[in-house]
Protein backbone atom coordinates (compact mmCIF):
# COMPACT_ATOMS: atom_id res chain seq x y z
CA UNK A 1 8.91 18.57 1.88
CA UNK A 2 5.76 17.93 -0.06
CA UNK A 3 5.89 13.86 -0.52
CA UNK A 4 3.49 11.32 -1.09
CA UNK A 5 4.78 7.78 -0.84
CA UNK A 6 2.98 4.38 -0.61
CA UNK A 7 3.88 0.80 0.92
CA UNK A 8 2.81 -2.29 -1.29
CA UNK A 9 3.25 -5.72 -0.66
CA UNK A 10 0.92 -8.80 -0.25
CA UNK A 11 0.24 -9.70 3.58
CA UNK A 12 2.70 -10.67 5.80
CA UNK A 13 5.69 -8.15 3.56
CA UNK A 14 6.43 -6.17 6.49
CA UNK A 15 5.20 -3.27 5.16
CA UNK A 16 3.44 -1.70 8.04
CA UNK A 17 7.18 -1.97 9.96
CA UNK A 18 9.34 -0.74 7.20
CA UNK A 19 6.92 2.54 7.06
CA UNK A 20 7.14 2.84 10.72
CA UNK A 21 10.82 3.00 10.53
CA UNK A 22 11.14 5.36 7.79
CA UNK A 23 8.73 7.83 9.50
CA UNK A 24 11.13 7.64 12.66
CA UNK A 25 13.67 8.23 10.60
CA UNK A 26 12.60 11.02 9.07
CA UNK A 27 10.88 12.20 12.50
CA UNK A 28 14.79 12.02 14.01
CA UNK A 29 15.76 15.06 11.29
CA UNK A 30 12.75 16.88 11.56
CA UNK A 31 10.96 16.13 8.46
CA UNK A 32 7.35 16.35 9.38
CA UNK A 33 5.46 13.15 8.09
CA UNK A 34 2.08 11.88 8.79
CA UNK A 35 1.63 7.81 8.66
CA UNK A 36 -2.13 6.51 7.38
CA UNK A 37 -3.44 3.10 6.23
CA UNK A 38 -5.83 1.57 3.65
CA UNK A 39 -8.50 0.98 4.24
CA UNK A 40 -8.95 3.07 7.29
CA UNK A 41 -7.78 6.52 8.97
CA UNK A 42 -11.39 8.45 8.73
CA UNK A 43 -14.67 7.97 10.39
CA UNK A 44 -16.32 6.40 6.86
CA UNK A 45 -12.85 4.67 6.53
CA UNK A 46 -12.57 3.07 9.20
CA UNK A 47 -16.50 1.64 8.91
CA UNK A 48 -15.94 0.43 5.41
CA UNK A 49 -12.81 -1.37 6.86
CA UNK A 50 -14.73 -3.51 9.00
CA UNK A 51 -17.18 -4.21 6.42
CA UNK A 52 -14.21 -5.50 4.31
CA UNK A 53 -12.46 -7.53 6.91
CA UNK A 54 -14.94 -9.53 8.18
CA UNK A 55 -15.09 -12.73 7.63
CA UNK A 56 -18.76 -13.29 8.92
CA UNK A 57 -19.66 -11.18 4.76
CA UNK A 58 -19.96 -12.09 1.92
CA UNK A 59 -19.00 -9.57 -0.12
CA UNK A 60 -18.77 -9.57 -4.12
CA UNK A 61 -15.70 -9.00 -5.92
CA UNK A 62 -17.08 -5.94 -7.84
CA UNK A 63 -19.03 -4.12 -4.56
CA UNK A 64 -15.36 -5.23 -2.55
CA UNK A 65 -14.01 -3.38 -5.25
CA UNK A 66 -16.19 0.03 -5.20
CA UNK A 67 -15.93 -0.23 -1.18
CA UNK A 68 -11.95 -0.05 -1.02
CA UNK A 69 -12.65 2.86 -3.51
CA UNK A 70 -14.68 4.66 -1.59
CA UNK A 71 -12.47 4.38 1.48
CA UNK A 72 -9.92 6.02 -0.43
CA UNK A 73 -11.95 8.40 -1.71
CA UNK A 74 -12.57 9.82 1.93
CA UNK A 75 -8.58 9.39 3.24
CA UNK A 76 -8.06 11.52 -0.04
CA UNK A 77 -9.98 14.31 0.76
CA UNK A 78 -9.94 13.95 4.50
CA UNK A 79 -6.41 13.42 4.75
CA UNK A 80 -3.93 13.43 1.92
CA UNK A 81 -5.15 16.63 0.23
CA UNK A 82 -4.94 18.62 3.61
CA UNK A 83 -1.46 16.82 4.40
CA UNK A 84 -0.09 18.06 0.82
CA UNK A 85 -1.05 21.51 1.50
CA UNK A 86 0.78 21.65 4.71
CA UNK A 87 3.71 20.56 2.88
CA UNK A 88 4.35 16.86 4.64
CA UNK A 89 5.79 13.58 3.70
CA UNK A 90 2.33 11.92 3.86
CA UNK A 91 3.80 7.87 4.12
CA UNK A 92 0.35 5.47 2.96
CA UNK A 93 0.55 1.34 4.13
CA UNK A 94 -1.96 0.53 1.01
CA UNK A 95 -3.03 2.95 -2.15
CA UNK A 96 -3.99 2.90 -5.46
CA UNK A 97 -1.79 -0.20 -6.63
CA UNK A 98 -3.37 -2.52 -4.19
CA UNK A 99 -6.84 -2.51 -5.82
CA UNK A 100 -5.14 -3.08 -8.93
CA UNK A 101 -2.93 -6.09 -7.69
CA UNK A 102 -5.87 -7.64 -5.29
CA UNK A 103 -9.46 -6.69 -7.18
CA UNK A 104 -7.64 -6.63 -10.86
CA UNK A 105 -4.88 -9.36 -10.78
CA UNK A 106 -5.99 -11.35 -7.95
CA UNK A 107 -10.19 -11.29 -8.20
CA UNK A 108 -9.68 -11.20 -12.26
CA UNK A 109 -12.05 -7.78 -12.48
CA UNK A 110 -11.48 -5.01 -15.74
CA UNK A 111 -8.10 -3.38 -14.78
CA UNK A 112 -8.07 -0.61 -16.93
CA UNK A 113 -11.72 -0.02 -15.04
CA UNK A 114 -9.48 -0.12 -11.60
CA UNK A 115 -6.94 2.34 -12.92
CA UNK A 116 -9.45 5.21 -14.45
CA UNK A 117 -11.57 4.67 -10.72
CA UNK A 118 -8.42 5.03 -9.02
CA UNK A 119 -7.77 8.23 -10.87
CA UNK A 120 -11.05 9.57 -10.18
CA UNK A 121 -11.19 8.89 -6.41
CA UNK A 122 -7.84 9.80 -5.69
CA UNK A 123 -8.24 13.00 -7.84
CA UNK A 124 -5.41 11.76 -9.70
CA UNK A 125 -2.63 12.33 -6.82
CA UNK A 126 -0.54 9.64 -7.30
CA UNK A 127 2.57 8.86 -4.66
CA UNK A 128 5.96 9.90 -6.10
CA UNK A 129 7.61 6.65 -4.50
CA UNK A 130 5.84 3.20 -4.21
CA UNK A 131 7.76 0.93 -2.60
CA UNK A 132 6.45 -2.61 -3.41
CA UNK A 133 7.71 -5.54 -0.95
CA UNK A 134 7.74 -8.85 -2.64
CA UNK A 135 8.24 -11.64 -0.08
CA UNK A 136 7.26 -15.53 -1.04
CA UNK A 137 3.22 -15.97 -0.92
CA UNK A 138 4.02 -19.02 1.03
CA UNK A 139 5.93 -17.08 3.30
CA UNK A 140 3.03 -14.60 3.57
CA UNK A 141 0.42 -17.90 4.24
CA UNK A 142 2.84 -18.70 7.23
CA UNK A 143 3.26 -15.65 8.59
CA UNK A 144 -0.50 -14.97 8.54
CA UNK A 145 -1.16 -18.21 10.79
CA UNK A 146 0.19 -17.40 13.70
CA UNK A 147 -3.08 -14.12 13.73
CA UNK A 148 -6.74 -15.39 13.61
CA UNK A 149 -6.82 -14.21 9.75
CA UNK A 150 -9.38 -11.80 8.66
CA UNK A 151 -12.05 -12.13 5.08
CA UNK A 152 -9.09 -10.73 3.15
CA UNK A 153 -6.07 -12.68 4.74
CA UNK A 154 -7.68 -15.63 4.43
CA UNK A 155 -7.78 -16.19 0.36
CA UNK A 156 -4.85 -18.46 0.27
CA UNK A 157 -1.76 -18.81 -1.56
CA UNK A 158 -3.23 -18.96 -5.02
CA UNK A 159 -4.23 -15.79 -4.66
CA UNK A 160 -1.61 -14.09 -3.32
CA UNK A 161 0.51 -15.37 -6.07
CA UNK A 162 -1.59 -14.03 -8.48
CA UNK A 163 -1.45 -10.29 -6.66
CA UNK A 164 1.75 -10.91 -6.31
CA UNK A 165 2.31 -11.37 -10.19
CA UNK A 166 0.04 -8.09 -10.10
CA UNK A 167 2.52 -5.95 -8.07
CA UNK A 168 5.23 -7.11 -10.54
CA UNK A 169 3.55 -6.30 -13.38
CA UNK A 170 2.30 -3.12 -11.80
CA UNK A 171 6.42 -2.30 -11.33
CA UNK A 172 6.93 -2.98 -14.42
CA UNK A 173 4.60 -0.36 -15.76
CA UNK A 174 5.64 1.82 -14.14
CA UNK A 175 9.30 2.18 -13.24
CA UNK A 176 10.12 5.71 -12.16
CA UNK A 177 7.55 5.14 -9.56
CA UNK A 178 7.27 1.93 -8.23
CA UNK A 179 10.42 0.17 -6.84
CA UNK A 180 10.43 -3.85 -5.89
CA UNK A 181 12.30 -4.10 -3.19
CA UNK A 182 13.51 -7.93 -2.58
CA UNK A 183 12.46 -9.10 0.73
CA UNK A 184 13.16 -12.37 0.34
CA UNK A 185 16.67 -13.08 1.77
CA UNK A 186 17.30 -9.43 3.70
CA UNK A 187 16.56 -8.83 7.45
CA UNK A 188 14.35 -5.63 8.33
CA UNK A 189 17.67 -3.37 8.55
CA UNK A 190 18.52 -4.34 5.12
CA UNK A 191 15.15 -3.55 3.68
CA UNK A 192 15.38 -0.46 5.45
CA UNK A 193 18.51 0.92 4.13
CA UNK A 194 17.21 0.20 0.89
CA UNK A 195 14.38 2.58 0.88
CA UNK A 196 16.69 5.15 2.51
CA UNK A 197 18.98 4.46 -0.31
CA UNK A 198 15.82 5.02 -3.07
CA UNK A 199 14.61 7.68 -0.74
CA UNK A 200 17.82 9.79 -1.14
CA UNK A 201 18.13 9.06 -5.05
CA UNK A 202 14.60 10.33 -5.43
CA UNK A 203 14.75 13.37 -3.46
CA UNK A 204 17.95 14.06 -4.79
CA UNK A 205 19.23 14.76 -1.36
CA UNK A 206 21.51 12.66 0.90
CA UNK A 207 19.43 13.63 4.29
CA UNK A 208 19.33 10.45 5.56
């Protein structure tokens, strides 16, 4: 099954678990998926990420910008492209949509810019399925507190509101893709039935 499907969410959604669990999932029937991150998951990657996450640099908006691109420039080619060809469910915490939400909603930078880079980095593969998880920025703040935050946790709750404005716009734009799931009041298995649920719909297959 030749998938590509992405995890959104400001920090602190749960995103990172609720991929987890769908890759077991699919694991437990024997559909072969690969799990990778952004930014991260090559050599380059995984350098760039440090840059990024440090809270010792100061790093423009606009280089911060060209820097998560060219991390996913490298998963792209490194990883994606050679996962699609082997016919996977490749399963991504982070892709295009969170440059748009953080560097175009949140740091105010040209969004239509963002969305032609993202096309040109990525090759234009874009995931079938985004999942967005939208959770209470304040919630996010005090999740995020209990972990010695890093340069791009630590932007506060003005921020995340506006990215998280971003990812709802970003839904909104495009709604055969992109599907907000309401974190709010559910528990994890809740949330995770619901992207079985979508899962099933968009596959067109009740395999789960």
């Amino acid at each position: 099954m030749k998938l590509l499907i992405s995890f959104e969410g400001i920090d602190g959604s749960g995103k990172s678990t609720q991929m987890k669990l769908l890759s077991e999932k699919l694991k437990n029937i024997n559909i072969d998926n690969i799990v990778l991150r952004e930014p991260g998951d090559t050599g380059i990657s995984n350098d760039i990420r440090k840059i990024l996450l440090d809270k010792n640099n100061k790093i423009e908006p606009e280089s911060e910008t060209l820097l998560f691109l060219s991390s996913r420039s490298q998963l792209v080619k490194e990883k994606i492209i050679p996962n699609y060809k082997k016919e996977k469910v490749i399963l991504c915490d982070r892709y295009i949509d969170s440059t748009l939400a953080y560097q175009g909603y949140g740091r105010q930078l040209n969004k239509k810019l963002i969305k032609q880079l993202n096309i040109f980095v990525t090759r234009n593969i874009i995931p079938d399925i985004t999942f967005i998880l939208d959770i209470d920025p304040k919630v996010s703040m005090n999740r995020l507190k209990i972990k010695n935050l890093d340069r791009m946790e630590s932007l506060g709750v003005k921020f995340l509101e506006n990215v998280s404005k971003g990812y709802h716009q970003i839904a909104l734009d495009n709604p055969k893709r992109c599907k907000i799931i309401d974190c709010r009041t559910k528990d994890i298995i809740s949330i995770h039935n619901e992207i079985i649920h979508i899962f099933n719909i968009h596959t067109g297959k009740d395999i789960l």
